[in-house]
PDB file of N, CA and C in Angstrom:
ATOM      1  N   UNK A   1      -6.188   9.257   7.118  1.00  0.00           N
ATOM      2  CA  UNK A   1      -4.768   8.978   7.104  1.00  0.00           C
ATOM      3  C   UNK A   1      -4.127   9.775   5.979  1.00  0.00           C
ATOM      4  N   UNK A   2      -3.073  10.448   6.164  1.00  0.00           N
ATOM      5  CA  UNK A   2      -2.155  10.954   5.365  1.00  0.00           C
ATOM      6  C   UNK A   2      -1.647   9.966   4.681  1.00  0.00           C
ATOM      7  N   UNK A   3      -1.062  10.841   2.819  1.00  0.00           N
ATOM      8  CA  UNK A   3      -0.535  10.224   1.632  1.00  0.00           C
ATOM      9  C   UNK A   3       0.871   9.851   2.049  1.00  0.00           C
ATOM     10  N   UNK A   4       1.132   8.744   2.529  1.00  0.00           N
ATOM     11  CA  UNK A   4       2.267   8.370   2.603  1.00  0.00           C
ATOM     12  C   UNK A   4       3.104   7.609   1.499  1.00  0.00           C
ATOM     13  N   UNK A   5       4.324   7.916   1.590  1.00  0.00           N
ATOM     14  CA  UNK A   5       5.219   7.178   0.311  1.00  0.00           C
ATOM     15  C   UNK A   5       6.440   6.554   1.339  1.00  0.00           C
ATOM     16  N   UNK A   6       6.745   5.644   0.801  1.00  0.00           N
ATOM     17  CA  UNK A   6       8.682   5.215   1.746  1.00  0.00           C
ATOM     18  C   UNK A   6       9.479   5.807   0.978  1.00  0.00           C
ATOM     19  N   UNK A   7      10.517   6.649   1.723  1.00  0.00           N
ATOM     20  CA  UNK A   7      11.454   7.559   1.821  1.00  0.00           C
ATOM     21  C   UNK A   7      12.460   6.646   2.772  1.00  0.00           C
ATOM     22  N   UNK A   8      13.480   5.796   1.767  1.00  0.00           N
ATOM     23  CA  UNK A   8      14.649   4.839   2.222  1.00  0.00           C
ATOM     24  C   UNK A   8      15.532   5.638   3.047  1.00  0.00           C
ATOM     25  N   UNK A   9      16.002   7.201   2.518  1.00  0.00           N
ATOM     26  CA  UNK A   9      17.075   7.599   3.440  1.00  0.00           C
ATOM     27  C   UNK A   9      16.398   8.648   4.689  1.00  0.00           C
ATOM     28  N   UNK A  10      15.362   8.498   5.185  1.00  0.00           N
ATOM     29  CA  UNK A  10      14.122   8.631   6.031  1.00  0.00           C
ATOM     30  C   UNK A  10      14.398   7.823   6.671  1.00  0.00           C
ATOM     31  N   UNK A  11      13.809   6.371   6.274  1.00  0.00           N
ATOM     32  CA  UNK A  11      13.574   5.297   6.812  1.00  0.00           C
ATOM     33  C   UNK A  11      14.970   5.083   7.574  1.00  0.00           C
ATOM     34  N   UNK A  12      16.090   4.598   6.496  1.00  0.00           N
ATOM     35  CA  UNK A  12      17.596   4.608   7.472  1.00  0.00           C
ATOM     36  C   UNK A  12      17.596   5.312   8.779  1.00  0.00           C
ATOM     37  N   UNK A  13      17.210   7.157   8.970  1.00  0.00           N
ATOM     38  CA  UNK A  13      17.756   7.643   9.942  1.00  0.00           C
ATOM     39  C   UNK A  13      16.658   7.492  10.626  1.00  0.00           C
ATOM     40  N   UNK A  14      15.306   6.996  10.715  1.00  0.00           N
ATOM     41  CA  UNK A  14      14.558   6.593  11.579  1.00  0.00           C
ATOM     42  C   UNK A  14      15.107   5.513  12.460  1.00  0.00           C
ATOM     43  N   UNK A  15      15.560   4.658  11.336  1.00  0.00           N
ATOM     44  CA  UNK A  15      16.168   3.407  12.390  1.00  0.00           C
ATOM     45  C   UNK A  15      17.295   3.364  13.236  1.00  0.00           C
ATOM     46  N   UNK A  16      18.498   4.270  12.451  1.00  0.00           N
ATOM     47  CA  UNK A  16      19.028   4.640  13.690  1.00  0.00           C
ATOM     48  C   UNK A  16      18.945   5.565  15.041  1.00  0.00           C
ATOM     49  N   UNK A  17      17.875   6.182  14.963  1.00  0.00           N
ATOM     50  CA  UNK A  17      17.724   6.965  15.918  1.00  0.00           C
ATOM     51  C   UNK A  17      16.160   5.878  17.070  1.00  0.00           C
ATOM     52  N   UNK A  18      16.350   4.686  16.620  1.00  0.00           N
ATOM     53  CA  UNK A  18      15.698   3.732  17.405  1.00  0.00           C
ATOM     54  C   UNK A  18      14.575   3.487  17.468  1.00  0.00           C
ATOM     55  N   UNK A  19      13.650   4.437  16.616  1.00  0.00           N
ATOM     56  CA  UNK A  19      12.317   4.451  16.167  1.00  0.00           C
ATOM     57  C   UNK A  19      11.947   2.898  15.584  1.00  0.00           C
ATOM     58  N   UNK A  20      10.826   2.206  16.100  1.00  0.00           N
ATOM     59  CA  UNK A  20      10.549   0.539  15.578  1.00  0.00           C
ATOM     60  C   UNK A  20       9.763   0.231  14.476  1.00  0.00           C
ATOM     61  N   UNK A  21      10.020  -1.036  13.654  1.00  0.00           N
ATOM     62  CA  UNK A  21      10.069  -0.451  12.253  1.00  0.00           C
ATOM     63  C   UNK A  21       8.511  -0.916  11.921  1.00  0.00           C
ATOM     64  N   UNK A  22       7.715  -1.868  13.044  1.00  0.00           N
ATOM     65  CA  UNK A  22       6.379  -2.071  12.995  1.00  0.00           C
ATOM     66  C   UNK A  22       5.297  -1.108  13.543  1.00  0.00           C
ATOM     67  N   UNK A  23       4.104  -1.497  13.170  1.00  0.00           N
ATOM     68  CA  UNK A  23       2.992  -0.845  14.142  1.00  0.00           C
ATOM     69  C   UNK A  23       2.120   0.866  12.928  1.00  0.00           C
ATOM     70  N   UNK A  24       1.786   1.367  13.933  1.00  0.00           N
ATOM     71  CA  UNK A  24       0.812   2.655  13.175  1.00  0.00           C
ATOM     72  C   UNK A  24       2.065   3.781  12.651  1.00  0.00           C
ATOM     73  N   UNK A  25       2.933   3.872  13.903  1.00  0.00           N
ATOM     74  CA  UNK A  25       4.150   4.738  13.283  1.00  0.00           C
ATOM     75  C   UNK A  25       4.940   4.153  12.975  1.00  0.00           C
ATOM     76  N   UNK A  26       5.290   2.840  12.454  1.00  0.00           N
ATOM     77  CA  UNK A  26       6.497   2.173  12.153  1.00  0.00           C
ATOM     78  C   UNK A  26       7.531   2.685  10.886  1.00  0.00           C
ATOM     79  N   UNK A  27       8.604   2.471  10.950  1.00  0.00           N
ATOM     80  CA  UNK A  27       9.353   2.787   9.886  1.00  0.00           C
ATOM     81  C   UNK A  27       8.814   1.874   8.478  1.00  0.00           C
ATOM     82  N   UNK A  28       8.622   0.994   9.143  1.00  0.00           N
ATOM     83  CA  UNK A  28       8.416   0.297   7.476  1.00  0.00           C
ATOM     84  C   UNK A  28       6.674   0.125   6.769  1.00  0.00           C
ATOM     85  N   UNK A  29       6.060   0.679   7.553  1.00  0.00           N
ATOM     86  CA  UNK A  29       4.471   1.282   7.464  1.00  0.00           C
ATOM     87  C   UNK A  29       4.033   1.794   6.113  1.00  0.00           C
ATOM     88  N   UNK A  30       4.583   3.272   5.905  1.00  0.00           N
ATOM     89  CA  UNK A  30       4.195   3.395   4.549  1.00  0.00           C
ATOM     90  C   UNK A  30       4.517   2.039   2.908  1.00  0.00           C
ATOM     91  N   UNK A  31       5.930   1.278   3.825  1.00  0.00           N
ATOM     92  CA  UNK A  31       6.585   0.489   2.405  1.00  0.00           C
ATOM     93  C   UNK A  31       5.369  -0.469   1.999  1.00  0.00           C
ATOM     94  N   UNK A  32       4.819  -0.881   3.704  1.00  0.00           N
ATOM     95  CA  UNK A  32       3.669  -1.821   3.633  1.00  0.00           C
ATOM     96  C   UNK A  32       2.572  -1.401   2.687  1.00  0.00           C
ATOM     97  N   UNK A  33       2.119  -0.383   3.199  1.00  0.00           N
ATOM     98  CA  UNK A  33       1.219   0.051   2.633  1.00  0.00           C
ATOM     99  C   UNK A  33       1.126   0.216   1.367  1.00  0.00           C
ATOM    100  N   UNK A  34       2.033   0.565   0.784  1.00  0.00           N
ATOM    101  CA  UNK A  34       2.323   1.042  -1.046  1.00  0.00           C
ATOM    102  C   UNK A  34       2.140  -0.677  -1.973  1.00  0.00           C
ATOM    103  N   UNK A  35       3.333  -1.401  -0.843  1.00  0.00           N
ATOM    104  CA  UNK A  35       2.957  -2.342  -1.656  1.00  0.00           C
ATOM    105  C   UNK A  35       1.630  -3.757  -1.390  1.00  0.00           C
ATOM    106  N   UNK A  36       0.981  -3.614  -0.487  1.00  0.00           N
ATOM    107  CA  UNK A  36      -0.322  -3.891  -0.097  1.00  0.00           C
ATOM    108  C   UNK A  36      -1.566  -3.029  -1.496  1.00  0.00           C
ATOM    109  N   UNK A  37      -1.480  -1.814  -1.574  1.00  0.00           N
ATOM    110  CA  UNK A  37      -2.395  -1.274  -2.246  1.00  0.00           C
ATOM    111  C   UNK A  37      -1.899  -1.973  -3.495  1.00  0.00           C
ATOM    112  N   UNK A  38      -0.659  -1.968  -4.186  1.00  0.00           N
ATOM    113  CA  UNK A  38       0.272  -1.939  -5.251  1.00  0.00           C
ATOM    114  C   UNK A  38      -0.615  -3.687  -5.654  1.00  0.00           C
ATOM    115  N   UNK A  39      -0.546  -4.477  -4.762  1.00  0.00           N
ATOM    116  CA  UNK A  39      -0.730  -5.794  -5.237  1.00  0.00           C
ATOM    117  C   UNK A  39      -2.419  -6.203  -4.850  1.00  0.00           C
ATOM    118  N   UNK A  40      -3.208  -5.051  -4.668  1.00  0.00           N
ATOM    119  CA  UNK A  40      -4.586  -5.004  -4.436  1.00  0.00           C
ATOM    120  C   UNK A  40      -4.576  -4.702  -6.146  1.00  0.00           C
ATOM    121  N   UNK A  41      -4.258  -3.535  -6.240  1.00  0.00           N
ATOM    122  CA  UNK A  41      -4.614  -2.851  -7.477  1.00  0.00           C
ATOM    123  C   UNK A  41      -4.073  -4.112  -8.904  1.00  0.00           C
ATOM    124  N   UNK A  42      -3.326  -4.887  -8.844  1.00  0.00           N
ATOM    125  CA  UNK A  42      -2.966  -5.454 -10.323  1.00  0.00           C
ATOM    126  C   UNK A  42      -3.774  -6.494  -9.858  1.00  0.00           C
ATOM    127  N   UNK A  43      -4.267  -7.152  -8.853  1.00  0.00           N
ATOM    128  CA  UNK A  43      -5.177  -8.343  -8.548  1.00  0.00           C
ATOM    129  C   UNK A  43      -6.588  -7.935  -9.233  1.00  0.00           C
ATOM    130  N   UNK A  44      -7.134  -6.440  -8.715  1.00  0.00           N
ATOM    131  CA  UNK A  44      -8.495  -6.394  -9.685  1.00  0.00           C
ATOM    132  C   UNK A  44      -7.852  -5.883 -10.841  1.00  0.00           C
ATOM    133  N   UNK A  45      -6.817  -5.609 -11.341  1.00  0.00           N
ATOM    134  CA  UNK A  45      -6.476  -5.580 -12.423  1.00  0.00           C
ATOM    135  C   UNK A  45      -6.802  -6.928 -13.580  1.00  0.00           C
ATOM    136  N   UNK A  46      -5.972  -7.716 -13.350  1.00  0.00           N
ATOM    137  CA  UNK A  46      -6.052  -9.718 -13.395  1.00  0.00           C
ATOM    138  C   UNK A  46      -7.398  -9.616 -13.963  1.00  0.00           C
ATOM    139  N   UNK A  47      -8.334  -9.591 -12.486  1.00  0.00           N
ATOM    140  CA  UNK A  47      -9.295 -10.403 -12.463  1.00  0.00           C
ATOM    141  C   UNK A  47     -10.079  -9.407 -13.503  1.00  0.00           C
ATOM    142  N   UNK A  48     -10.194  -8.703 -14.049  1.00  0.00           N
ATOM    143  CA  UNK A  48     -11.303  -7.596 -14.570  1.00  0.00           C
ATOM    144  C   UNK A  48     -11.003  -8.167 -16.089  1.00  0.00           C
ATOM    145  N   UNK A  49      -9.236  -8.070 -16.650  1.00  0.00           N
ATOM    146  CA  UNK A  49      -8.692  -8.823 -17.636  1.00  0.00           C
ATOM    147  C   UNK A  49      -9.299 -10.240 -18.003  1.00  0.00           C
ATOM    148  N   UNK A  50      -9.654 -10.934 -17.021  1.00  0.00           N
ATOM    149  CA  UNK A  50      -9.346 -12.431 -17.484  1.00  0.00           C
ATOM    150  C   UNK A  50     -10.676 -12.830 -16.944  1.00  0.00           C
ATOM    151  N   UNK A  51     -11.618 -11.876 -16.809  1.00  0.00           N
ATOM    152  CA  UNK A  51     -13.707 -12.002 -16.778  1.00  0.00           C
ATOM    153  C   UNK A  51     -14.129 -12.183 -18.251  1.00  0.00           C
ATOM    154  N   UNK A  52     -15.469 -12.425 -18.504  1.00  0.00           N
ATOM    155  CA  UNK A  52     -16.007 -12.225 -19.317  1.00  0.00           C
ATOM    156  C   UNK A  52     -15.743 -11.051 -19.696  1.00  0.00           C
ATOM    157  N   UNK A  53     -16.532 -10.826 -21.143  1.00  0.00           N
ATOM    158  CA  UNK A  53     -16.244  -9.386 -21.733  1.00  0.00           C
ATOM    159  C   UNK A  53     -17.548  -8.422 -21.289  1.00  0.00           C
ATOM    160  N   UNK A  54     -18.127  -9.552 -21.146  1.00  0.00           N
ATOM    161  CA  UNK A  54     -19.739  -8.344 -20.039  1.00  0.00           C
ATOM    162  C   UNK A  54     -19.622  -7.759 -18.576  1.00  0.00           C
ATOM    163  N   UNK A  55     -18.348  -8.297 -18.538  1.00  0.00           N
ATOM    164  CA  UNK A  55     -18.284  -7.403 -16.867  1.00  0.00           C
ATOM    165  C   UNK A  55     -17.656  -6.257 -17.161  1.00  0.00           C
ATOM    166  N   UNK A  56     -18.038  -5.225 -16.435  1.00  0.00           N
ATOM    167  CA  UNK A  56     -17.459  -3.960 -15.947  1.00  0.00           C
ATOM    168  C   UNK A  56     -17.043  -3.823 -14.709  1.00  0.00           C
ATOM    169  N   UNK A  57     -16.071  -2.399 -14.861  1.00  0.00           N
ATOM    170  CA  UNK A  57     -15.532  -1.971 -13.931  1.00  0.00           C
ATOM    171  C   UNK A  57     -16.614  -1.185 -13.434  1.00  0.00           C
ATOM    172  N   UNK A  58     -17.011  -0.765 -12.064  1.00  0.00           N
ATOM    173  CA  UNK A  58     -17.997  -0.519 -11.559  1.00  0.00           C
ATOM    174  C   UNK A  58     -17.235   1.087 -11.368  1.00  0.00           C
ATOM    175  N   UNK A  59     -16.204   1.004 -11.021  1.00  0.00           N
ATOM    176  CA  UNK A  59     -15.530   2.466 -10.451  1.00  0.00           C
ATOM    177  C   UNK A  59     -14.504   2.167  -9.684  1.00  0.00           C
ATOM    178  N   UNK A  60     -13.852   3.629  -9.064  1.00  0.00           N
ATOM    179  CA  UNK A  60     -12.707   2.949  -8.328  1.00  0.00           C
ATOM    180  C   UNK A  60     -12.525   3.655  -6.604  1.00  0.00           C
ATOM    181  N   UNK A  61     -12.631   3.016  -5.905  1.00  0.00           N
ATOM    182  CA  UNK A  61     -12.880   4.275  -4.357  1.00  0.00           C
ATOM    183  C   UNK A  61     -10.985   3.089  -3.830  1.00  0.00           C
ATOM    184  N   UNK A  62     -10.574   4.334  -2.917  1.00  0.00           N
ATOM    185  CA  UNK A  62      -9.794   4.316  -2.222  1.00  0.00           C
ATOM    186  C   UNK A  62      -9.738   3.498  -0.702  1.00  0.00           C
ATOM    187  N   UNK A  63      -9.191   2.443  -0.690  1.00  0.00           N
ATOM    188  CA  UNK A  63      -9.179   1.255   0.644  1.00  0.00           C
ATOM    189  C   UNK A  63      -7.999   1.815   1.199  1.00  0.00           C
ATOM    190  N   UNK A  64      -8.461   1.362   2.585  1.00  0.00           N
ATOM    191  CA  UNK A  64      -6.957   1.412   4.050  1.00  0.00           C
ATOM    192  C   UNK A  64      -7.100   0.709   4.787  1.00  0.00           C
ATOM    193  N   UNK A  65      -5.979  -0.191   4.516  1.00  0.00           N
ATOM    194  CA  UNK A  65      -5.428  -1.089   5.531  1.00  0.00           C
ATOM    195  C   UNK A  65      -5.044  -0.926   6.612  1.00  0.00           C
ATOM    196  N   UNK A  66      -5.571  -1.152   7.939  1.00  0.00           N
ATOM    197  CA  UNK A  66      -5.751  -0.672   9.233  1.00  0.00           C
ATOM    198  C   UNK A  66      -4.165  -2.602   9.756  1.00  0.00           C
ATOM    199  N   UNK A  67      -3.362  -1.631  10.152  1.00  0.00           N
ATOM    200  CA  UNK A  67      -1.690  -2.409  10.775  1.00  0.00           C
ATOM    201  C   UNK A  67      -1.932  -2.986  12.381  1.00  0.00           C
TER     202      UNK A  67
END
């Protein structure tokens, strides 16, 4: 999957030109996505913070959320 970002005045003329704002091509797809990863990422953020001091971060690989 391509690096997608939401692009609001994108998104606007998507919607008026009738394009639907759910699904794999949806208009509002990438917004999902950003903020899905966005609230993945400060959750193991949290939890890594507020572990013992013997845990580590193991590394970091890239997840996708399949819509």
């Amino acid at each position: 999957m391509r690096n997608q970002s939401f692009n609001f005045n994108e998104a606007l003329k998507q919607l008026q030109s009738g394009k639907n704002l759910l699904g794999t091509d949806g208009i509002l797809t990438p917004l999902i996505k950003q903020l899905t990863e966005a609230a993945l990422q400060a959750e193991i953020e949290h939890s890594l913070s507020t572990t013992s001091i013997d845990t580590r971060k193991n590394g970091y690989t890239r997840k996708t959320v399949k819509l």
